[in-house]
C-alpha atoms as a PDB file:
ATOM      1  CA  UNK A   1      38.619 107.247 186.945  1.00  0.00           C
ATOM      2  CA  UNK A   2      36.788 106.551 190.107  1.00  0.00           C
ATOM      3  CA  UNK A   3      35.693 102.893 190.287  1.00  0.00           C
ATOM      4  CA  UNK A   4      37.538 101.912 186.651  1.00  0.00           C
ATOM      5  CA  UNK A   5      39.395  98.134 186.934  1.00  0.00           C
ATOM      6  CA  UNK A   6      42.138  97.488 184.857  1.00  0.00           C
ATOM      7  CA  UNK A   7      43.226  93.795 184.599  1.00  0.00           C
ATOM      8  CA  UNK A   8      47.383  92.829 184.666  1.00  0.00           C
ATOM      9  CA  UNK A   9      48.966  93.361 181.276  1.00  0.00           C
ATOM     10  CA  UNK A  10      49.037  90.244 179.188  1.00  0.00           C
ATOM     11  CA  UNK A  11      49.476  91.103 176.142  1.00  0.00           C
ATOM     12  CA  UNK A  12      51.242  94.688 173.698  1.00  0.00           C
ATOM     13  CA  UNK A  13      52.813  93.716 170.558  1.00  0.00           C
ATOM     14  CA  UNK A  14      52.399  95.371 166.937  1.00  0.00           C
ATOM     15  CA  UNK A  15      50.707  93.763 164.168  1.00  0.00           C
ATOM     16  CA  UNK A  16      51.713  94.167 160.514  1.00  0.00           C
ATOM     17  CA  UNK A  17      50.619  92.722 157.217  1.00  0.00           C
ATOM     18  CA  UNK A  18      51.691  93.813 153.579  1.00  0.00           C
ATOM     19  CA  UNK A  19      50.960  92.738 150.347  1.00  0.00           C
ATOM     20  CA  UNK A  20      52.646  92.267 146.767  1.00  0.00           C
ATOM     21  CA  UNK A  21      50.938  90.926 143.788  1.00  0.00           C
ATOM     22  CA  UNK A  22      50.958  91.153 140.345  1.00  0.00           C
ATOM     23  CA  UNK A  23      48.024  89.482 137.604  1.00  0.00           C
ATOM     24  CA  UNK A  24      48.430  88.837 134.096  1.00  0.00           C
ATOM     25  CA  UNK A  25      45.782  87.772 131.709  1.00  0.00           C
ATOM     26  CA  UNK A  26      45.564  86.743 127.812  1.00  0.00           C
ATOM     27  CA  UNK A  27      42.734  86.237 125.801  1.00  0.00           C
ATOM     28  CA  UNK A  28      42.184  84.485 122.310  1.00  0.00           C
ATOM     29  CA  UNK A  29      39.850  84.535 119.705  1.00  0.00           C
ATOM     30  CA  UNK A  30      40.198  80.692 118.228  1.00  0.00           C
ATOM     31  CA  UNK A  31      37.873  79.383 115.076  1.00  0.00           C
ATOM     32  CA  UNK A  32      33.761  78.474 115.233  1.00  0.00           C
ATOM     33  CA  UNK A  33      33.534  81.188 117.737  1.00  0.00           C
ATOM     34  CA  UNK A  34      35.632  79.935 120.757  1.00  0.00           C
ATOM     35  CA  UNK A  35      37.203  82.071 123.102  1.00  0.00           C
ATOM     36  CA  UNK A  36      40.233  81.162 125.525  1.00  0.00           C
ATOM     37  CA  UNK A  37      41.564  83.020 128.117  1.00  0.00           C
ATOM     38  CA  UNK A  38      44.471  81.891 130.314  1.00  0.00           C
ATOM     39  CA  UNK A  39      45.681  84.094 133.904  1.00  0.00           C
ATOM     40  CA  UNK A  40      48.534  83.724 135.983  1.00  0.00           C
ATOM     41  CA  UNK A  41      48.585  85.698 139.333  1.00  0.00           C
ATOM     42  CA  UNK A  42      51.416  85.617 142.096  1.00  0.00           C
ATOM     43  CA  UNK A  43      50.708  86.633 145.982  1.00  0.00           C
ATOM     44  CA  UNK A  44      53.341  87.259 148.734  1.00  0.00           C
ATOM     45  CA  UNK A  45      52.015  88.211 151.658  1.00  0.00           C
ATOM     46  CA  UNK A  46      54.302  88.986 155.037  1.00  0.00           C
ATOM     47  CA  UNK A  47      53.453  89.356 158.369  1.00  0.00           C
ATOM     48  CA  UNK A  48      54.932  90.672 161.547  1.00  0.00           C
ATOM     49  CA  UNK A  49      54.242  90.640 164.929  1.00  0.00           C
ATOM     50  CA  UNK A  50      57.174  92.774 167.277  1.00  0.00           C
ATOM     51  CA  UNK A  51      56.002  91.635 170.952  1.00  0.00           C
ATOM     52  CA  UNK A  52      56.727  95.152 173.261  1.00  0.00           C
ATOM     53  CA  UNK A  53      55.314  92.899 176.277  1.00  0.00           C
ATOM     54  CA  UNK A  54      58.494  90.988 177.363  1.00  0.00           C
ATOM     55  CA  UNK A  55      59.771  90.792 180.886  1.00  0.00           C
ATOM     56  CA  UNK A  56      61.479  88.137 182.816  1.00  0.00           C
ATOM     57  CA  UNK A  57      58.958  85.261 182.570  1.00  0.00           C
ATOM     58  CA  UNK A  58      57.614  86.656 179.279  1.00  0.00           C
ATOM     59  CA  UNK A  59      59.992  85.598 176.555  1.00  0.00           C
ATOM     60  CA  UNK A  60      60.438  88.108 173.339  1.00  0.00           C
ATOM     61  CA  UNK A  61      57.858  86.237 171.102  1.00  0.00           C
ATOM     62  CA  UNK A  62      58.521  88.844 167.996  1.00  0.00           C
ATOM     63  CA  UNK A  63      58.718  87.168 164.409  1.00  0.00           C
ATOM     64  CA  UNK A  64      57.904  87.171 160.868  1.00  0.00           C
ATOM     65  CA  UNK A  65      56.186  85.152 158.717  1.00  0.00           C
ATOM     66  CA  UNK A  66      55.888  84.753 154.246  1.00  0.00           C
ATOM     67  CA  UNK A  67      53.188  82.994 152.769  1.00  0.00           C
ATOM     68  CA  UNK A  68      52.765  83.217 148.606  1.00  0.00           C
ATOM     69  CA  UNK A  69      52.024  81.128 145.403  1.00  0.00           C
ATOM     70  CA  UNK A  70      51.199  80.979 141.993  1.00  0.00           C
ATOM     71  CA  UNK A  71      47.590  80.993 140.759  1.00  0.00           C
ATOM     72  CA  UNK A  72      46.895  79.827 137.271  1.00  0.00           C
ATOM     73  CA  UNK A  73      43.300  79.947 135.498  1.00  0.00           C
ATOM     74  CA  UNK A  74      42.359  78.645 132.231  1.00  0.00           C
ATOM     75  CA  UNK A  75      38.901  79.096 130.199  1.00  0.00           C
ATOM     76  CA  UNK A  76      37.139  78.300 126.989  1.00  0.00           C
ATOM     77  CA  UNK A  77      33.903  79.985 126.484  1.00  0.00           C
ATOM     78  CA  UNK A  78      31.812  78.825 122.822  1.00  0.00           C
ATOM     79  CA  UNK A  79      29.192  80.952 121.627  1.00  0.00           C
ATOM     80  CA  UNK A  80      26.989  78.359 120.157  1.00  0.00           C
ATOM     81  CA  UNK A  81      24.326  81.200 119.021  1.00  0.00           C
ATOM     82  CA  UNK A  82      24.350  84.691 119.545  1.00  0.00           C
ATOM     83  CA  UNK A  83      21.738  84.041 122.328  1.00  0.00           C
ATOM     84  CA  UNK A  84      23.422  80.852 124.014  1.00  0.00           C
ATOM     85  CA  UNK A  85      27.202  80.255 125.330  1.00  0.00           C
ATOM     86  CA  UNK A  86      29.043  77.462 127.000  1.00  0.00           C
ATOM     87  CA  UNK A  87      31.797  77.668 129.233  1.00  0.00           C
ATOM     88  CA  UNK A  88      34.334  75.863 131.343  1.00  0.00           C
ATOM     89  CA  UNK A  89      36.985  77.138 133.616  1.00  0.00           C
ATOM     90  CA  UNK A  90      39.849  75.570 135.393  1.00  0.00           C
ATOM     91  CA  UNK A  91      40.981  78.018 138.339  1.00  0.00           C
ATOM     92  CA  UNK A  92      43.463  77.926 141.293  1.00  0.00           C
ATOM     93  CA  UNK A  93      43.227  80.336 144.249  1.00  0.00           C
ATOM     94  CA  UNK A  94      45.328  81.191 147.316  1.00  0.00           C
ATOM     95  CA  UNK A  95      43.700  82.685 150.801  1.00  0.00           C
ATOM     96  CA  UNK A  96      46.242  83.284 153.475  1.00  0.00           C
ATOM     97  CA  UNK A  97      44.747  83.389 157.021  1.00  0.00           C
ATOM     98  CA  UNK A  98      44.470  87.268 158.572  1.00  0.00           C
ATOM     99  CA  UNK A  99      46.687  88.676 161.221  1.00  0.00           C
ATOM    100  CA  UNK A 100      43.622  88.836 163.559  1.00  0.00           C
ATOM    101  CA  UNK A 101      43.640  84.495 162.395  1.00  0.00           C
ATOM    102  CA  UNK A 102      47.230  84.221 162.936  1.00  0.00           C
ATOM    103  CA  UNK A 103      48.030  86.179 166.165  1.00  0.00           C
ATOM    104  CA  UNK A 104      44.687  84.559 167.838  1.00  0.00           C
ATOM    105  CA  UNK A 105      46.488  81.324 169.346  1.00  0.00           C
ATOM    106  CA  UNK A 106      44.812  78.425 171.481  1.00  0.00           C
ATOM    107  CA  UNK A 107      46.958  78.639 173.833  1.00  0.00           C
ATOM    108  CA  UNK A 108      46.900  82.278 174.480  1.00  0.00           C
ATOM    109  CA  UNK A 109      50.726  82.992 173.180  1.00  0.00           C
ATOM    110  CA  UNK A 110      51.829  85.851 171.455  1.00  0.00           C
ATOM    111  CA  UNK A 111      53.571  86.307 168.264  1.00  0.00           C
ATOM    112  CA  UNK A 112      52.373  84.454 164.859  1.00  0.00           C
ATOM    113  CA  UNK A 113      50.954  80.836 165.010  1.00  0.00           C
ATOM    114  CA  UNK A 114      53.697  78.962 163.232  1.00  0.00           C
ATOM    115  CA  UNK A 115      51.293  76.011 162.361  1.00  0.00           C
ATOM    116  CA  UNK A 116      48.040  77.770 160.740  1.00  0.00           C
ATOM    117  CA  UNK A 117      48.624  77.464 157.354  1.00  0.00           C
ATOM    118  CA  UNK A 118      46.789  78.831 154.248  1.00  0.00           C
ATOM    119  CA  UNK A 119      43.733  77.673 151.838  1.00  0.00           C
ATOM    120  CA  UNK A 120      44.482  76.593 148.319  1.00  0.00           C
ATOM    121  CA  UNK A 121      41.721  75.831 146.622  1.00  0.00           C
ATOM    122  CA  UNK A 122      41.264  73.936 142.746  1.00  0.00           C
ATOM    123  CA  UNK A 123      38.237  74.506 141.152  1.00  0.00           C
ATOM    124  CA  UNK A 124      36.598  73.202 138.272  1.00  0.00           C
ATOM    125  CA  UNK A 125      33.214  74.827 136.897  1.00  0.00           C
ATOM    126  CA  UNK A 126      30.994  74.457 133.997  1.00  0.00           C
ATOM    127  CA  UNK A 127      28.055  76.653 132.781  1.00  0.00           C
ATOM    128  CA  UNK A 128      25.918  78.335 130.267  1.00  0.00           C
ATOM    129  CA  UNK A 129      24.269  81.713 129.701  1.00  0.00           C
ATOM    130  CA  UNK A 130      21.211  82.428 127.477  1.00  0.00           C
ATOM    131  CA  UNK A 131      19.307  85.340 126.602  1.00  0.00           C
ATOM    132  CA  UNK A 132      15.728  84.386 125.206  1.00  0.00           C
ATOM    133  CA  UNK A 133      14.313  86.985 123.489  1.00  0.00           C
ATOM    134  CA  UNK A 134      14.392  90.295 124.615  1.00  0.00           C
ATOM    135  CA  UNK A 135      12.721  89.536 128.284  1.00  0.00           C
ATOM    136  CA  UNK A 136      14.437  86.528 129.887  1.00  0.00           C
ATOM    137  CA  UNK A 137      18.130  86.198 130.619  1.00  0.00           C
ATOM    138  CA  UNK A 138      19.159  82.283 132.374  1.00  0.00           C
ATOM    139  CA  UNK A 139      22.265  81.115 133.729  1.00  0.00           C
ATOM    140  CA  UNK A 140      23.338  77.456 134.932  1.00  0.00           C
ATOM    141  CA  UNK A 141      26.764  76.683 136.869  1.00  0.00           C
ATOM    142  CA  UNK A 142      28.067  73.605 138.080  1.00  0.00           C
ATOM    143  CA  UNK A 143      31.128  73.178 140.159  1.00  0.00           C
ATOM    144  CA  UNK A 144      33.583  71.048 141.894  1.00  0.00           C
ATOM    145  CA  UNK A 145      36.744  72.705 144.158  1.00  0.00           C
ATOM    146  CA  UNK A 146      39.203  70.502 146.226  1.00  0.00           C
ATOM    147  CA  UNK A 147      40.595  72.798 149.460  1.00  0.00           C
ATOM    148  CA  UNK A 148      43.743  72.310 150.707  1.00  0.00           C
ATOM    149  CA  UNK A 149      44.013  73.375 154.475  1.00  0.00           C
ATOM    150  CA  UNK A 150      40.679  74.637 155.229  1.00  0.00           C
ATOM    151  CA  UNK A 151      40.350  77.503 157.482  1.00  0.00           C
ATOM    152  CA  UNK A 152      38.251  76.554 160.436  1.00  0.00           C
ATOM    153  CA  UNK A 153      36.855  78.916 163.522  1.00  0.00           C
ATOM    154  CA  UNK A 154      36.151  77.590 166.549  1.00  0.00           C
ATOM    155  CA  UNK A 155      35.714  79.000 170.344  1.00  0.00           C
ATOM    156  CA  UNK A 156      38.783  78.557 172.392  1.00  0.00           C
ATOM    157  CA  UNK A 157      37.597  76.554 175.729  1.00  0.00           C
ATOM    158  CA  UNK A 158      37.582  77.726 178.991  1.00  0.00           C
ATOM    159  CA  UNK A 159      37.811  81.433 177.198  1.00  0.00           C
ATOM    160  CA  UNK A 160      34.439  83.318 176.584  1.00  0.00           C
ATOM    161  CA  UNK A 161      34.744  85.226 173.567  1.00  0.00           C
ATOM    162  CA  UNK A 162      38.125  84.144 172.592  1.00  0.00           C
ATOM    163  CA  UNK A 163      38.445  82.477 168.644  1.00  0.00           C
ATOM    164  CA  UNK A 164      40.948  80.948 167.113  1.00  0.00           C
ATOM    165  CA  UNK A 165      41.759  79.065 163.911  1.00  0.00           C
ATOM    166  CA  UNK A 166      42.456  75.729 162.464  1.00  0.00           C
ATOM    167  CA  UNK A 167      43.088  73.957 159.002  1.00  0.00           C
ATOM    168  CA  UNK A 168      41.176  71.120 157.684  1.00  0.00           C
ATOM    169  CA  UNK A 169      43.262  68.816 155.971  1.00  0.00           C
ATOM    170  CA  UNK A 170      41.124  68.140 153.005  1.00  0.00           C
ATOM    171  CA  UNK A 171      38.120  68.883 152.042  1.00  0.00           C
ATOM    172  CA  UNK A 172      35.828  69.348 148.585  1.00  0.00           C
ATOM    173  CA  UNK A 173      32.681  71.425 147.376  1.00  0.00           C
ATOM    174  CA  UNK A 174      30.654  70.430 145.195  1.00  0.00           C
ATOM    175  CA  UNK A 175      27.422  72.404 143.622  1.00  0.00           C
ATOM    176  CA  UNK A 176      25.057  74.264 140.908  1.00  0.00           C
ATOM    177  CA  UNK A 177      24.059  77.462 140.997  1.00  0.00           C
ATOM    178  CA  UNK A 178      21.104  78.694 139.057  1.00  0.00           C
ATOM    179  CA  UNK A 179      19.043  82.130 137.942  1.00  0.00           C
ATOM    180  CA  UNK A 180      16.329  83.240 135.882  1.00  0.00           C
ATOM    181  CA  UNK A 181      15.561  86.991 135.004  1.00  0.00           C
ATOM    182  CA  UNK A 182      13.428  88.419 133.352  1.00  0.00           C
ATOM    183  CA  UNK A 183      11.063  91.590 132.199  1.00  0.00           C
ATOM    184  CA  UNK A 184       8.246  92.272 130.711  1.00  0.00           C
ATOM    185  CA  UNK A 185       6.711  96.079 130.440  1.00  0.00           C
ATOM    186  CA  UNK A 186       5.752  96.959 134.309  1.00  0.00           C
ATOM    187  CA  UNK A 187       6.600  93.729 135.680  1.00  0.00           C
ATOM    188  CA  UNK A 188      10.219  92.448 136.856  1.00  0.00           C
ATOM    189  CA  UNK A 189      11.049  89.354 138.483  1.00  0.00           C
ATOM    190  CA  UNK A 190      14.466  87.146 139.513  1.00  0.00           C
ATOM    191  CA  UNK A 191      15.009  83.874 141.027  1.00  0.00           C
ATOM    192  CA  UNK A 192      18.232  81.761 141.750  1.00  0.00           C
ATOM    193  CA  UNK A 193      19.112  78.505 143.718  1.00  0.00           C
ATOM    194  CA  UNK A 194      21.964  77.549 144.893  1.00  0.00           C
ATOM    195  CA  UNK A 195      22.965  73.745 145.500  1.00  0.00           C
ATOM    196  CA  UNK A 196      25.956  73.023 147.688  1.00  0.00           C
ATOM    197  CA  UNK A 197      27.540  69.608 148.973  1.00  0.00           C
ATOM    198  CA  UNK A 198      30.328  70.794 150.939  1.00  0.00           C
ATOM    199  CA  UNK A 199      31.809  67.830 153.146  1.00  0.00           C
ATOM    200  CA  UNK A 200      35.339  67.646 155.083  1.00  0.00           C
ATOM    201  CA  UNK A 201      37.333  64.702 153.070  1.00  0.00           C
ATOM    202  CA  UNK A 202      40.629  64.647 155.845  1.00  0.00           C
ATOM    203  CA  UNK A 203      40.112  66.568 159.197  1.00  0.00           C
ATOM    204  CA  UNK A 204      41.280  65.502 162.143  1.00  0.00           C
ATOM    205  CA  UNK A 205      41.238  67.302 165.952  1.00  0.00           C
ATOM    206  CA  UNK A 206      43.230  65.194 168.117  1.00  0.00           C
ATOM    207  CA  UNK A 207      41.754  61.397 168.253  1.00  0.00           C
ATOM    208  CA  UNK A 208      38.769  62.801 166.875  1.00  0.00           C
ATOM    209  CA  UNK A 209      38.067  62.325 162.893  1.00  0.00           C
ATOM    210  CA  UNK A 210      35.694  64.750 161.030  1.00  0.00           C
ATOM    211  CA  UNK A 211      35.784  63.178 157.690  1.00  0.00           C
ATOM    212  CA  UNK A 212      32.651  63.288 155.766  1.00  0.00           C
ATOM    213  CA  UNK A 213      31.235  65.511 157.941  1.00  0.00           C
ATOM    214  CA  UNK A 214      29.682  68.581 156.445  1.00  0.00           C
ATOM    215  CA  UNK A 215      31.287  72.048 156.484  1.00  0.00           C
ATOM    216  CA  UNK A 216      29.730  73.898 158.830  1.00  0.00           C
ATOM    217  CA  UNK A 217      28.022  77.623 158.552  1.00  0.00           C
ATOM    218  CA  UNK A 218      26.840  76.253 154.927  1.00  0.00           C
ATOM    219  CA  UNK A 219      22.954  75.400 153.841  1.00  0.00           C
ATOM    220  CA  UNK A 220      22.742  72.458 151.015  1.00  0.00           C
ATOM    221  CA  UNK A 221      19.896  74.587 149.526  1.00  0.00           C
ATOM    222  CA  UNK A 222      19.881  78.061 149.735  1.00  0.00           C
ATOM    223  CA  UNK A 223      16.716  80.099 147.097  1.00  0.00           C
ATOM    224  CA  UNK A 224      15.889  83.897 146.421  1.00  0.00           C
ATOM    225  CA  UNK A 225      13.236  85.241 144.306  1.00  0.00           C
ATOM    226  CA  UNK A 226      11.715  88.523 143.753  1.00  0.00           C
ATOM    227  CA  UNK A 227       8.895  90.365 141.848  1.00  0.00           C
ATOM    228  CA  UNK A 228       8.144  94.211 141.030  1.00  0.00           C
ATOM    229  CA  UNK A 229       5.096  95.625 139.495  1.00  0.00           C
ATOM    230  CA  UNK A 230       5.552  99.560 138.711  1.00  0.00           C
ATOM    231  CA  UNK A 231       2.525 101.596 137.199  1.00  0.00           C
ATOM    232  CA  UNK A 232       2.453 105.662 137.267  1.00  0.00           C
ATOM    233  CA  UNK A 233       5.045 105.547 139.768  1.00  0.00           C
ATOM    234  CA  UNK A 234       4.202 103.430 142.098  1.00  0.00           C
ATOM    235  CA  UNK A 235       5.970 100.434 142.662  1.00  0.00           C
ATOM    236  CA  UNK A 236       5.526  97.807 144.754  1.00  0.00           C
ATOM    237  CA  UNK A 237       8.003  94.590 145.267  1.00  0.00           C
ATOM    238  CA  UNK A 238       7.918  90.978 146.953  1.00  0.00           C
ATOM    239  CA  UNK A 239      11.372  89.130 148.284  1.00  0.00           C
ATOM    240  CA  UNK A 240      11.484  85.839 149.567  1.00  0.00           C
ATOM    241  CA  UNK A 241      14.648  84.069 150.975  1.00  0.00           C
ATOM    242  CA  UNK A 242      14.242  80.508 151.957  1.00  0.00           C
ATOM    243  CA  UNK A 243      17.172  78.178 153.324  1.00  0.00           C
ATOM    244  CA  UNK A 244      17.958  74.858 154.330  1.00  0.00           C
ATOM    245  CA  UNK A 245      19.104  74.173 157.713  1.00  0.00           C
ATOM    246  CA  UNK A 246      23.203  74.092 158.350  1.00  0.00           C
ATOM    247  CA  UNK A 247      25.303  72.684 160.710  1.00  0.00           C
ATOM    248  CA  UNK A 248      26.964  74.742 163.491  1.00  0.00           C
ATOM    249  CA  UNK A 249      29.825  72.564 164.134  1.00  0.00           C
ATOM    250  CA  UNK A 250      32.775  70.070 162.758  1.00  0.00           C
ATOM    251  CA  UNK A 251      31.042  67.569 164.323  1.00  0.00           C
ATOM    252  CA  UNK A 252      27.505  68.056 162.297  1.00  0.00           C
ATOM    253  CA  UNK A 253      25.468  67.804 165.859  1.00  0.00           C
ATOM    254  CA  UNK A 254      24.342  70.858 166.149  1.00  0.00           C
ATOM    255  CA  UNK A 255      22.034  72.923 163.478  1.00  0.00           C
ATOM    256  CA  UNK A 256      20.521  75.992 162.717  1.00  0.00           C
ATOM    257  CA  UNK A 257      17.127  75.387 161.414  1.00  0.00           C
ATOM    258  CA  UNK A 258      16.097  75.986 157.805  1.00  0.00           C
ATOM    259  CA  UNK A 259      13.918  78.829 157.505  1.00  0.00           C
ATOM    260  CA  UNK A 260      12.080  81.265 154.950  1.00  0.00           C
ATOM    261  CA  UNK A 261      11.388  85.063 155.296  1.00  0.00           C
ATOM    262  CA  UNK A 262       8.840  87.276 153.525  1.00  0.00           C
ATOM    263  CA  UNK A 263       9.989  91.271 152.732  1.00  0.00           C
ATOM    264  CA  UNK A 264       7.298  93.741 151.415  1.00  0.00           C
ATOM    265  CA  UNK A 265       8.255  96.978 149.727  1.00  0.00           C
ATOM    266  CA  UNK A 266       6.192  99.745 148.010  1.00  0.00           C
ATOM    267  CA  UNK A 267       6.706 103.307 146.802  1.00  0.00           C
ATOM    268  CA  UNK A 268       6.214 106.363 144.338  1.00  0.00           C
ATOM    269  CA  UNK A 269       8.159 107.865 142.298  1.00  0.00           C
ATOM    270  CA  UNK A 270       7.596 111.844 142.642  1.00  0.00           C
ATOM    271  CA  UNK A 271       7.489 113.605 139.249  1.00  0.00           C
ATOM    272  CA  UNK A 272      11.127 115.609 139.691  1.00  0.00           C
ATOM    273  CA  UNK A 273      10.574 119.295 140.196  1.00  0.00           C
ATOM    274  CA  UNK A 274      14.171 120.804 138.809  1.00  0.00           C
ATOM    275  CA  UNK A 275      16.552 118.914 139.842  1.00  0.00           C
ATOM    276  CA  UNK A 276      15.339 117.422 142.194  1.00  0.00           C
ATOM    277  CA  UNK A 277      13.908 113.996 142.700  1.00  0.00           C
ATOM    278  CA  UNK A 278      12.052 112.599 145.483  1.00  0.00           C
ATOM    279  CA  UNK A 279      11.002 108.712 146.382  1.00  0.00           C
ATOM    280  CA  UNK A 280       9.572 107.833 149.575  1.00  0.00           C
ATOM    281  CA  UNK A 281       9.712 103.729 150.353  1.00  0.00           C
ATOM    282  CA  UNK A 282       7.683 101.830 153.174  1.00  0.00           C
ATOM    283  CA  UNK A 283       9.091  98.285 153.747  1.00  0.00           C
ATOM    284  CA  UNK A 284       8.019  95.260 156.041  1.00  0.00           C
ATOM    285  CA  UNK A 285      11.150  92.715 156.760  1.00  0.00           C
ATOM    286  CA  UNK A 286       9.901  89.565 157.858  1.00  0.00           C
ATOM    287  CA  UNK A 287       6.662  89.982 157.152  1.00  0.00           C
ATOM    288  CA  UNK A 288       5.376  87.049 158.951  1.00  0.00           C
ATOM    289  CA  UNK A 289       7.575  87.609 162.239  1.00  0.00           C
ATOM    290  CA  UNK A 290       9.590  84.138 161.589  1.00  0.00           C
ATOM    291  CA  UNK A 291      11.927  83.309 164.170  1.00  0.00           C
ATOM    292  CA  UNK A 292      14.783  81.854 162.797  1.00  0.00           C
ATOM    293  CA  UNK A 293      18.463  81.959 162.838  1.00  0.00           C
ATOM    294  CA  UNK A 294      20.451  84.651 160.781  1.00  0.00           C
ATOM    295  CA  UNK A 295      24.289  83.371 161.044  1.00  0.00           C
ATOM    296  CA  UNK A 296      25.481  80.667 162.852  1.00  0.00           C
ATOM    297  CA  UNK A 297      28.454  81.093 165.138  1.00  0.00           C
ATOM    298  CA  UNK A 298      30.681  77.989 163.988  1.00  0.00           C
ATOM    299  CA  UNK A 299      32.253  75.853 166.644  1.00  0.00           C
ATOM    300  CA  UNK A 300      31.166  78.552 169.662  1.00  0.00           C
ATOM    301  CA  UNK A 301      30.848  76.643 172.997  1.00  0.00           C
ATOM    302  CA  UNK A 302      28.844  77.022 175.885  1.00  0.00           C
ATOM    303  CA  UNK A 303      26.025  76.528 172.779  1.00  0.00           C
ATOM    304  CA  UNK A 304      26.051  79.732 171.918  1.00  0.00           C
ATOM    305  CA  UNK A 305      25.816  78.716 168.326  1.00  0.00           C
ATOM    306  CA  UNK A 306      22.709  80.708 166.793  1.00  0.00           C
ATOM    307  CA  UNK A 307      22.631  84.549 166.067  1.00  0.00           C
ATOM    308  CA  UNK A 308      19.167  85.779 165.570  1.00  0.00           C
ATOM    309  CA  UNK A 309      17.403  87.181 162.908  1.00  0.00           C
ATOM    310  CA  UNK A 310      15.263  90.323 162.945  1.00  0.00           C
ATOM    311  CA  UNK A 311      11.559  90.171 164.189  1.00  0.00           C
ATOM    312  CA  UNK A 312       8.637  91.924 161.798  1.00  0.00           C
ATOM    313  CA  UNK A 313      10.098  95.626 161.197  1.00  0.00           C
ATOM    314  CA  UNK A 314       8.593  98.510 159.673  1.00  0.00           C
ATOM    315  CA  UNK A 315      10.309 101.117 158.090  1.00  0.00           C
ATOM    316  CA  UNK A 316      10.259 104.490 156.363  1.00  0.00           C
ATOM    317  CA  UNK A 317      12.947 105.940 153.357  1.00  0.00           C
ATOM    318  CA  UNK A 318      12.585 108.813 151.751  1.00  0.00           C
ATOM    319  CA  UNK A 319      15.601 109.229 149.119  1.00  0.00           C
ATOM    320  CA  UNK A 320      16.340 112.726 147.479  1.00  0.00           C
ATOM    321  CA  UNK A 321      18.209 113.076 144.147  1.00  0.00           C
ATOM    322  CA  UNK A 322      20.306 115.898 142.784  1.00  0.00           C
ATOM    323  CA  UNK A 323      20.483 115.420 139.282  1.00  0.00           C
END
């Protein structure tokens, strides 16, 4: 093609990742309405990398790699009353990192990054569930998990674009989550918090120490509500999303404002004719044109840390139903 560059050849190899798994799981029904359920769940996952770029200065940097383990869970749920349970589980789980993770190296080699190991993660949670009445449903979590070899982005320097992966040596989570629902005749409404502490306990880059710094990417207070009305059709509906700010970075210097958004929604149900149902939708996303940061890009230099959200947008649905 006329005017087309193509850079030198620095890297052709094929990628490969399979899976094998299996997942067992036992539940009992004990005395005074308790109920315990123990899993067991084993993960081998293989990758392979077969480099087809090797020439005289460019070693053969083909190779395989296994990662698996063995993930237990254990739970005892009581139903106190037919309207209110307790619970508490006791869970392990395995993440391996992705070949996209593992073939991304620092230092620009091929092949698999021998080093980047994967997250384990022990977790510890508590809750209860409650239905009062017939209109209002409530749920309350708390939780505690200890992770083993984090997995943590960052931008490689000196290379726009380029990402590549680390692990954290220790680091723990701890947090509630909450929710209400609820009904009554035309009107509908939800609402649910989230609390989360998440702080590196061991994590060190060179000389540099990151412990009891806070995981990036993730808000200490993070809220959603809603609320629907619906009469002869018509609907109309109110979302609000509100966050805390978060940290962009190991280092907890950099952070993404906290921020809240307003969405508006309204429609009509059309009476179906046959088969045939129509229901046209206007909505107004960020209703009061906040700017504010969507997703954070953790650890990206050059400050290019903060992705934006969307301004104040209209928009138009019309849905169609074949029933």
């Amino acid at each position: 093609m006329v005017g087309a560059e193509r850079g030198a050849t620095r890297l052709d190899q094929q990628e490969r990742a399979t899976n094998v798994g299996g997942y067992g799981r036992v539940e009992v029904e004990a005395p005074r309405r308790v109920f315990a359920s123990a899993a067991l769940r084993y993960d081998q996952v293989g990758f392979r990398v077969r480099d087809q770029f090797i020439t005289t200065t460019n070693a053969d940097d083909s190779g395989n790699r296994t990662l698996d383990a063995v993930s237990p869970m254990f739970g005892l749920t009581w139903r106190a009353r037919p309207w209110w349970s307790l619970y508490a589980n006791l869970s392990t789980a395995f993440e391996t990192p992705t070949v996209t993770e593992l073939t991304n190296q620092e230092n620009g080699a091929a092949g698999l990054n021998s080093t980047l190991a994967p997250q384990r993660t022990r977790t510890v949670e508590m809750g209860t569930q409650a239905v009062l009445g017939q209109h209002l449903r409530a749920d309350l979590a708390v939780f505690r998990a200890r992770v083993l070899d984090e997995l943590v982005p960052f931008d490689v320097p000196n290379q726009p674009g380029r990402r590549a992966f680390r692990n954290a040596g220790r680091s723990t989570r701890t947090g509630a989550e909450t929710s209400v629902r609820g009904q009554w005749e035309a009107f509908e409404f939800g609402t649910a918090y989230t609390f989360s502490r998440f702080r590196f306990d061991r994590y060190d880059v060179g000389a540099v120490s990151f412990a009891g710094k806070r995981i990036p990417g993730v808000p200490e207070h993070y809220a959603q509500s809603f609320g629907t009305v619906r009469a002869r059709g018509l609907f109309g509906t109110v979302e609000w999303t509100a966050s805390s700010r978060a940290s962009a970075n190991d280092a907890a210097s950099v952070y993404g404002a906290g921020f809240s958004v307003w969405n508006l929604r309204a429609g009509y149900d059309v009476p179906s004719v046959g088969r045939v149902r129509v229901q046209p939708t206007v909505s107004l996303e960020n209703a009061f044109d906040r700017r504010y940061a969507s997703s954070l890009v953790i650890n990206a230099t050059r400050n290019r840390f903060f992705e934006p959200g969307l301004p104040r947008r209209v928009s138009f649905l019309m849905s169609l139903t074949w029933r």
